[in-house]
N, C-alpha and C. Protein backbone atom coordinates (compact mmCIF):
# COMPACT_ATOMS: atom_id res chain seq x y z
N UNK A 1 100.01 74.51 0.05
CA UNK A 1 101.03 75.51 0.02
C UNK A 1 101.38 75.96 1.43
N UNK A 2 100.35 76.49 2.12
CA UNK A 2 100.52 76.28 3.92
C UNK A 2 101.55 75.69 4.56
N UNK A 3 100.95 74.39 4.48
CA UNK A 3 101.58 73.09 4.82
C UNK A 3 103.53 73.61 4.76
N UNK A 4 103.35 73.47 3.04
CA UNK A 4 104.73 73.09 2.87
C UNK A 4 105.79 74.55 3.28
N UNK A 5 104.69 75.73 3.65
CA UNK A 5 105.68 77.13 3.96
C UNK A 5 105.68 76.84 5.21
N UNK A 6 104.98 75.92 6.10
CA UNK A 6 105.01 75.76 7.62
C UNK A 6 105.89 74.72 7.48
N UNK A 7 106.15 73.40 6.61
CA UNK A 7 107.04 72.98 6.75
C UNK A 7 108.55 73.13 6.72
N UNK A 8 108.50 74.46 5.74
CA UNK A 8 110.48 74.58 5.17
C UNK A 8 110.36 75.58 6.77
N UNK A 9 109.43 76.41 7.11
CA UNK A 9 109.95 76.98 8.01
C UNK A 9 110.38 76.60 9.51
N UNK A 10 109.23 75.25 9.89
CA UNK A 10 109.82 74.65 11.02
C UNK A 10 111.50 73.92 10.78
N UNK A 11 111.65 73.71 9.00
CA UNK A 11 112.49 73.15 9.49
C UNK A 11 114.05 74.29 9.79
N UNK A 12 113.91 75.58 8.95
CA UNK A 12 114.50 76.23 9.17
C UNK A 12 114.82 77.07 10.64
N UNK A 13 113.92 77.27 11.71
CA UNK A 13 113.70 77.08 12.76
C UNK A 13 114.82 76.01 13.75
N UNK A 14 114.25 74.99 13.05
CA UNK A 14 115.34 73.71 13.65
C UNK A 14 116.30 73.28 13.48
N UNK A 15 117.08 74.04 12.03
CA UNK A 15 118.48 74.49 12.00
C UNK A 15 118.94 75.36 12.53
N UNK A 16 118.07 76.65 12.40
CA UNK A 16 118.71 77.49 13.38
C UNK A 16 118.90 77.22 14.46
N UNK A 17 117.67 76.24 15.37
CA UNK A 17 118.27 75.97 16.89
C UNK A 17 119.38 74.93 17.29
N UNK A 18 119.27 74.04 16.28
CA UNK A 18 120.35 73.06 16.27
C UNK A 18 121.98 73.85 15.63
N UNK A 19 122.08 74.80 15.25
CA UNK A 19 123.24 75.36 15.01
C UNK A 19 123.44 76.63 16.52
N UNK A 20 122.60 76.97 16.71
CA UNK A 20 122.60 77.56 18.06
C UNK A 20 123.19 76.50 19.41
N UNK A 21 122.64 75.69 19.21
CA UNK A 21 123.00 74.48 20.52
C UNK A 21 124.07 74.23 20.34
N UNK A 22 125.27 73.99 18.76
CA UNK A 22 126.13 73.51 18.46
C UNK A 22 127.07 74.68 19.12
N UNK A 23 126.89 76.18 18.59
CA UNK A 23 127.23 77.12 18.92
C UNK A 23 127.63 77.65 20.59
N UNK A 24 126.24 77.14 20.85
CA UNK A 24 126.57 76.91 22.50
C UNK A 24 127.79 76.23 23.12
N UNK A 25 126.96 75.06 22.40
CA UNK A 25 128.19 73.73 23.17
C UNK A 25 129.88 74.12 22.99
N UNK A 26 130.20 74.94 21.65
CA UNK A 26 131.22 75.16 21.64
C UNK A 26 131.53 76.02 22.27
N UNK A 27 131.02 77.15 22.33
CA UNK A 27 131.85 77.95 23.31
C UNK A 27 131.71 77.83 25.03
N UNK A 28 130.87 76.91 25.52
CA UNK A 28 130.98 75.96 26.63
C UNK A 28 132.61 75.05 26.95
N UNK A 29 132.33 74.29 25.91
CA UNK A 29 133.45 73.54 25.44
C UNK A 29 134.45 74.59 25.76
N UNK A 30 134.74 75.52 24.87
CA UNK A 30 136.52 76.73 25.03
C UNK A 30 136.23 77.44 26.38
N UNK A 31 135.30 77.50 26.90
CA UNK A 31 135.11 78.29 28.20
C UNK A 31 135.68 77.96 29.55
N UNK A 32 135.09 75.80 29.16
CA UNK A 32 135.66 75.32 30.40
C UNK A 32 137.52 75.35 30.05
N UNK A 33 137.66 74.84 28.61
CA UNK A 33 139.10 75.01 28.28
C UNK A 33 139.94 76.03 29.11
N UNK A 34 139.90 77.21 28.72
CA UNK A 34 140.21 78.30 28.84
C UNK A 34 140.40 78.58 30.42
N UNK A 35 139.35 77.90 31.49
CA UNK A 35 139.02 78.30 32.92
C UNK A 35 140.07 76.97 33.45
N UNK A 36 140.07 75.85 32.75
CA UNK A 36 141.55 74.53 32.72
C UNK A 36 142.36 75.21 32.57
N UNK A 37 142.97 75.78 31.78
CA UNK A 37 144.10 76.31 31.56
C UNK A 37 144.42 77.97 32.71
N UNK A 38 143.14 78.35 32.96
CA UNK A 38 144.10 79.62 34.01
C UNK A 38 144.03 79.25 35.24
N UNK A 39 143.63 77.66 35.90
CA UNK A 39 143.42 77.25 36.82
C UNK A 39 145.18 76.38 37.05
N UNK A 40 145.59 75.76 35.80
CA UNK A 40 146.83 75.29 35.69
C UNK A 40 147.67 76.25 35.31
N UNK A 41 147.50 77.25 34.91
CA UNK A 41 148.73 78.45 35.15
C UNK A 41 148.82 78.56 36.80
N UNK A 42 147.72 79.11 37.62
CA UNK A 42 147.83 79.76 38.68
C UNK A 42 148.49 78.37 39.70
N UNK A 43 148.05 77.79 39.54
CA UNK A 43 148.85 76.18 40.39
C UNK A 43 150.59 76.69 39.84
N UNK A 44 150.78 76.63 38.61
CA UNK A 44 152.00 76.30 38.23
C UNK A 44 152.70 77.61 39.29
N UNK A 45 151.91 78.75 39.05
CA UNK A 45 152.37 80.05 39.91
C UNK A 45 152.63 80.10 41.51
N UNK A 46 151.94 79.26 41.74
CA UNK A 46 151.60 78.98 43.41
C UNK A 46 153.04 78.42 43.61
N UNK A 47 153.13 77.32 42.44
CA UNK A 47 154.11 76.18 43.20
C UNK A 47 155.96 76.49 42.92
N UNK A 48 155.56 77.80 42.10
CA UNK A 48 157.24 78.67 41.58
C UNK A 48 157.20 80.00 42.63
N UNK A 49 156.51 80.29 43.26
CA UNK A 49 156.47 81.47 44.25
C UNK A 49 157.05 81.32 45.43
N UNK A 50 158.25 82.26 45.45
CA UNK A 50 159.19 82.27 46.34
C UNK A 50 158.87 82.07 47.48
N UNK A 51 157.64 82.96 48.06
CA UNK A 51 157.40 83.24 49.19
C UNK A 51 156.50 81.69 49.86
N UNK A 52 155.91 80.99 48.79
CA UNK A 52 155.38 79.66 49.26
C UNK A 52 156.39 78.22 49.21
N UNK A 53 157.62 78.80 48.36
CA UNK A 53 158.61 77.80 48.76
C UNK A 53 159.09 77.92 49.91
N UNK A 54 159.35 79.26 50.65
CA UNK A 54 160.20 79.68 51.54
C UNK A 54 159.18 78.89 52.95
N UNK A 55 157.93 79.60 52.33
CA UNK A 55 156.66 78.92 53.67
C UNK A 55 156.64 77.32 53.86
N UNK A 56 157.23 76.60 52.33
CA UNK A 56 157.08 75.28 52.82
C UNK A 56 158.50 74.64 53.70
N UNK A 57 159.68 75.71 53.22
CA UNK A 57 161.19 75.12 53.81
C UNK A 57 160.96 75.51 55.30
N UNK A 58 160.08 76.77 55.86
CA UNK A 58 159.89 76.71 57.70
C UNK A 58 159.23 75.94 57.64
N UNK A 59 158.44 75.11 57.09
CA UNK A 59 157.10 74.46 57.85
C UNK A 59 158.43 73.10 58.04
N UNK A 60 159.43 72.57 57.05
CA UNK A 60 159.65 71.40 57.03
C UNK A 60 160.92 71.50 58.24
N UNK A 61 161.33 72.42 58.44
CA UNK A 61 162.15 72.86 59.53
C UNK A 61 161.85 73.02 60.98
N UNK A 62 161.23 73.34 61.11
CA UNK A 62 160.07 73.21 62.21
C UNK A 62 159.65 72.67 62.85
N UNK A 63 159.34 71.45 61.38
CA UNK A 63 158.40 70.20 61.69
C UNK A 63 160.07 69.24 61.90
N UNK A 64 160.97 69.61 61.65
CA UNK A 64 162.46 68.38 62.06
C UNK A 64 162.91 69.11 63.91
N UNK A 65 162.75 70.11 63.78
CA UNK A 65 163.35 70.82 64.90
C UNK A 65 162.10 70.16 66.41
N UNK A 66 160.78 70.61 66.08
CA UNK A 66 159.83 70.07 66.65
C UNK A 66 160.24 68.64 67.02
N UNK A 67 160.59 67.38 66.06
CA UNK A 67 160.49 66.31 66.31
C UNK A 67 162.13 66.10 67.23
N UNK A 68 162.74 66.72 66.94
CA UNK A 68 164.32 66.89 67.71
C UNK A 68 163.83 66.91 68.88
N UNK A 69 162.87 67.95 69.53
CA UNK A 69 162.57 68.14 70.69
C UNK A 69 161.85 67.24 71.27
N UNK A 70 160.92 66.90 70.41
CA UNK A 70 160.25 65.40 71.05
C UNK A 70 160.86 64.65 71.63
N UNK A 71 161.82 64.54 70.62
CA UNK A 71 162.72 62.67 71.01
C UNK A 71 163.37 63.21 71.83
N UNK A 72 163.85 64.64 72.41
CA UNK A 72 164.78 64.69 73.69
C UNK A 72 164.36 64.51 74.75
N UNK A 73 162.87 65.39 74.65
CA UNK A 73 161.86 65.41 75.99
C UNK A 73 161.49 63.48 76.38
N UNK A 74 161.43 62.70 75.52
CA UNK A 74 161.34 61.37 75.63
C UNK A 74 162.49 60.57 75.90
N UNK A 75 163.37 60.70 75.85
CA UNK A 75 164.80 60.65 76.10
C UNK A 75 164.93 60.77 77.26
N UNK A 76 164.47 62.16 77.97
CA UNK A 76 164.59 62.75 79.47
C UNK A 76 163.75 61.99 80.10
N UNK A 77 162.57 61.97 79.62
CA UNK A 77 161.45 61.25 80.44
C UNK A 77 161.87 59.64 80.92
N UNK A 78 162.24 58.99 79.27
CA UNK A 78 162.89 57.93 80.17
C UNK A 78 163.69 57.88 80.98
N UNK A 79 164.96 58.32 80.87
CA UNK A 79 165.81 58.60 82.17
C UNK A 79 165.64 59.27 83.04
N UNK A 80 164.77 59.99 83.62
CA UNK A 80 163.92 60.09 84.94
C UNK A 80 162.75 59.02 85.45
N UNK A 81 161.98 58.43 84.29
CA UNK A 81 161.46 56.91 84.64
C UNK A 81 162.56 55.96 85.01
N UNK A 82 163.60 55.91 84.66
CA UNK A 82 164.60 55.09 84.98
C UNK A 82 165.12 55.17 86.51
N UNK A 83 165.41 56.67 86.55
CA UNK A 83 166.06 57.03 87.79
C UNK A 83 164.91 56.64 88.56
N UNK A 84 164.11 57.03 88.53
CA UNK A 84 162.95 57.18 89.98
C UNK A 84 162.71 55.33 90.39
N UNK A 85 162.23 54.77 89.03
CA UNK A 85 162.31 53.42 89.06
C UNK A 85 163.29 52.67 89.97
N UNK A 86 164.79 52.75 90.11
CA UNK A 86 165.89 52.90 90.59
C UNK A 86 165.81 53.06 91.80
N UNK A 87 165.21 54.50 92.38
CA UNK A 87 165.29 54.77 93.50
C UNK A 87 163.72 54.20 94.08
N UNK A 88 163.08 53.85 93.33
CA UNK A 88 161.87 53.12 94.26
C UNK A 88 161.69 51.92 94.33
N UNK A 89 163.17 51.34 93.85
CA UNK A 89 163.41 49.96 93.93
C UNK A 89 164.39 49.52 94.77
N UNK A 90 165.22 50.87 95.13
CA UNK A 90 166.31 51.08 96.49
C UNK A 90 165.16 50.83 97.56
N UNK A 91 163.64 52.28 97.73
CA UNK A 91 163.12 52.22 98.86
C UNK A 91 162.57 50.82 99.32
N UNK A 92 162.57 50.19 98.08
CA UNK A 92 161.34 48.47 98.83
C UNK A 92 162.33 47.58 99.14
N UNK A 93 163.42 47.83 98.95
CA UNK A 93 164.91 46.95 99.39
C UNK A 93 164.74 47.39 100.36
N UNK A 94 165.04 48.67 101.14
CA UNK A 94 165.25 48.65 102.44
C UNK A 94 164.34 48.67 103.22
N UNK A 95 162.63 49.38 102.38
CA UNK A 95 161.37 48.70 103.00
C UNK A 95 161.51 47.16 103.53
N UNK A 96 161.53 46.25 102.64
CA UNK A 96 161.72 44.91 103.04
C UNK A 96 162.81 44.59 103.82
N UNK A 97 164.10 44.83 104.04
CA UNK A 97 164.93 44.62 104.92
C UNK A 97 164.26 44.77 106.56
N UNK A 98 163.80 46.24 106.26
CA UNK A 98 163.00 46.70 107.91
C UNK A 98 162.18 45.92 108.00
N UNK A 99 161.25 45.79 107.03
CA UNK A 99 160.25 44.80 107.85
C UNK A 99 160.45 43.18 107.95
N UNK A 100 161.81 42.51 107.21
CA UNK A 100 161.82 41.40 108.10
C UNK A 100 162.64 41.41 109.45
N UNK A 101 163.33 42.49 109.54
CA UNK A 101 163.78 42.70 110.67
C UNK A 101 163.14 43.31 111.90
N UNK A 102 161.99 43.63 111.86
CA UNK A 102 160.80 43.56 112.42
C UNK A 102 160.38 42.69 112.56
N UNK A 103 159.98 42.14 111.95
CA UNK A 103 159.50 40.55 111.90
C UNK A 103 160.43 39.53 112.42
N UNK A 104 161.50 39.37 112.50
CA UNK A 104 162.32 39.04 113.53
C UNK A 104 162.32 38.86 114.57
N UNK A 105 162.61 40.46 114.90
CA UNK A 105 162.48 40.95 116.03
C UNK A 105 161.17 40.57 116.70
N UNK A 106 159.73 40.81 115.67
CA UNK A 106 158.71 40.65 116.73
C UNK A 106 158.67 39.27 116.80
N UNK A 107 158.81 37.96 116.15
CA UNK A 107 158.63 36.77 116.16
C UNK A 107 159.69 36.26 117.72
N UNK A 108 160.68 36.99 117.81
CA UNK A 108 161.58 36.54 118.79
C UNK A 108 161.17 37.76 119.96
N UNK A 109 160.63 38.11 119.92
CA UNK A 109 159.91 38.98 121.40
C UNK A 109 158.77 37.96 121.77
N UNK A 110 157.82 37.72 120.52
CA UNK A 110 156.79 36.99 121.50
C UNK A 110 157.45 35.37 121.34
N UNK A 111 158.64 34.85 120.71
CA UNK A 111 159.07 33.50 121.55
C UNK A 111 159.17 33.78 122.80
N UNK A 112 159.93 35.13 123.26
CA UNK A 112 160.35 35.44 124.68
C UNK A 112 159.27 35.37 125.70
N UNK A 113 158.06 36.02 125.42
CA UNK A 113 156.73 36.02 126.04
C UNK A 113 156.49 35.10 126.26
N UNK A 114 156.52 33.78 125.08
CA UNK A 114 155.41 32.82 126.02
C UNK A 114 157.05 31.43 126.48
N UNK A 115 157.86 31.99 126.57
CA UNK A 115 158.75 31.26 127.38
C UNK A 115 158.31 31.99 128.36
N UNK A 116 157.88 32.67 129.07
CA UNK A 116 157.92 33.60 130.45
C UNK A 116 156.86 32.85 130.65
N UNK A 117 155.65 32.62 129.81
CA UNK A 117 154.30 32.79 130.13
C UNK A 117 154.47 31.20 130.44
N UNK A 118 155.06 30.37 130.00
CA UNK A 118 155.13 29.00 130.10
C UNK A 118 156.22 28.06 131.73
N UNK A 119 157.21 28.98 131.38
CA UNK A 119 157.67 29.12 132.48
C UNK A 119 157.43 28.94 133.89
């Protein structure tokens, strides 16, 4: 008789905990639901809020105006690489002019020398 009042009662025991766990799991289950769903409201809210549309139309304005300025400052840069290029390609023209005319000059000074010296 023991036995079988220790038996209906473990098993009653083990319905109760197994309807407890079920109990659990479900309202686990609607909890995370519920925390899905006010996590996808507040997104949906984020992404209809004036003030974060307005924050994304300066950022994208900004970010075109910024790149405007880039490409001018690069623009400038080349055409001052250009110019200078230009003019430091004038100076080795007339660098080199002087110095073969130096070179000339000195090649036909010392012909003159050693005609004297030979002389």
């Amino acid at each position: 008789m023991r036995s079988k009042l220790m038996l209906i009662a473990a098993a009653g025991a083990a319905l109760t905990l197994a309807a407890c766990s079920q109990e659990h799991a479900t309202e686990v289950k609607e909890g995370a639901q519920a925390a899905a769903s006010d996590i996808k409201d507040a997104a949906k809210n984020i992404a209809n809020d004036p003030d974060v549309k307005e924050a994304g139309t300066a950022i994208k304005e900004s970010t075109k105006e910024t790149a405007g300025e880039l490409k001018e400052a690069a623009g400038e840069a080349a055409d001052k690489a250009g110019e200078l290029g230009a003019k430091a390609g004038q100076e080795a023209k007339e660098a080199g002019s002087e110095l073969k005319h130096d070179a000339k000059k000195g090649a036909a000074e010392s012909k003159r020398q050693l005609n004297e010296a030979t002389n």
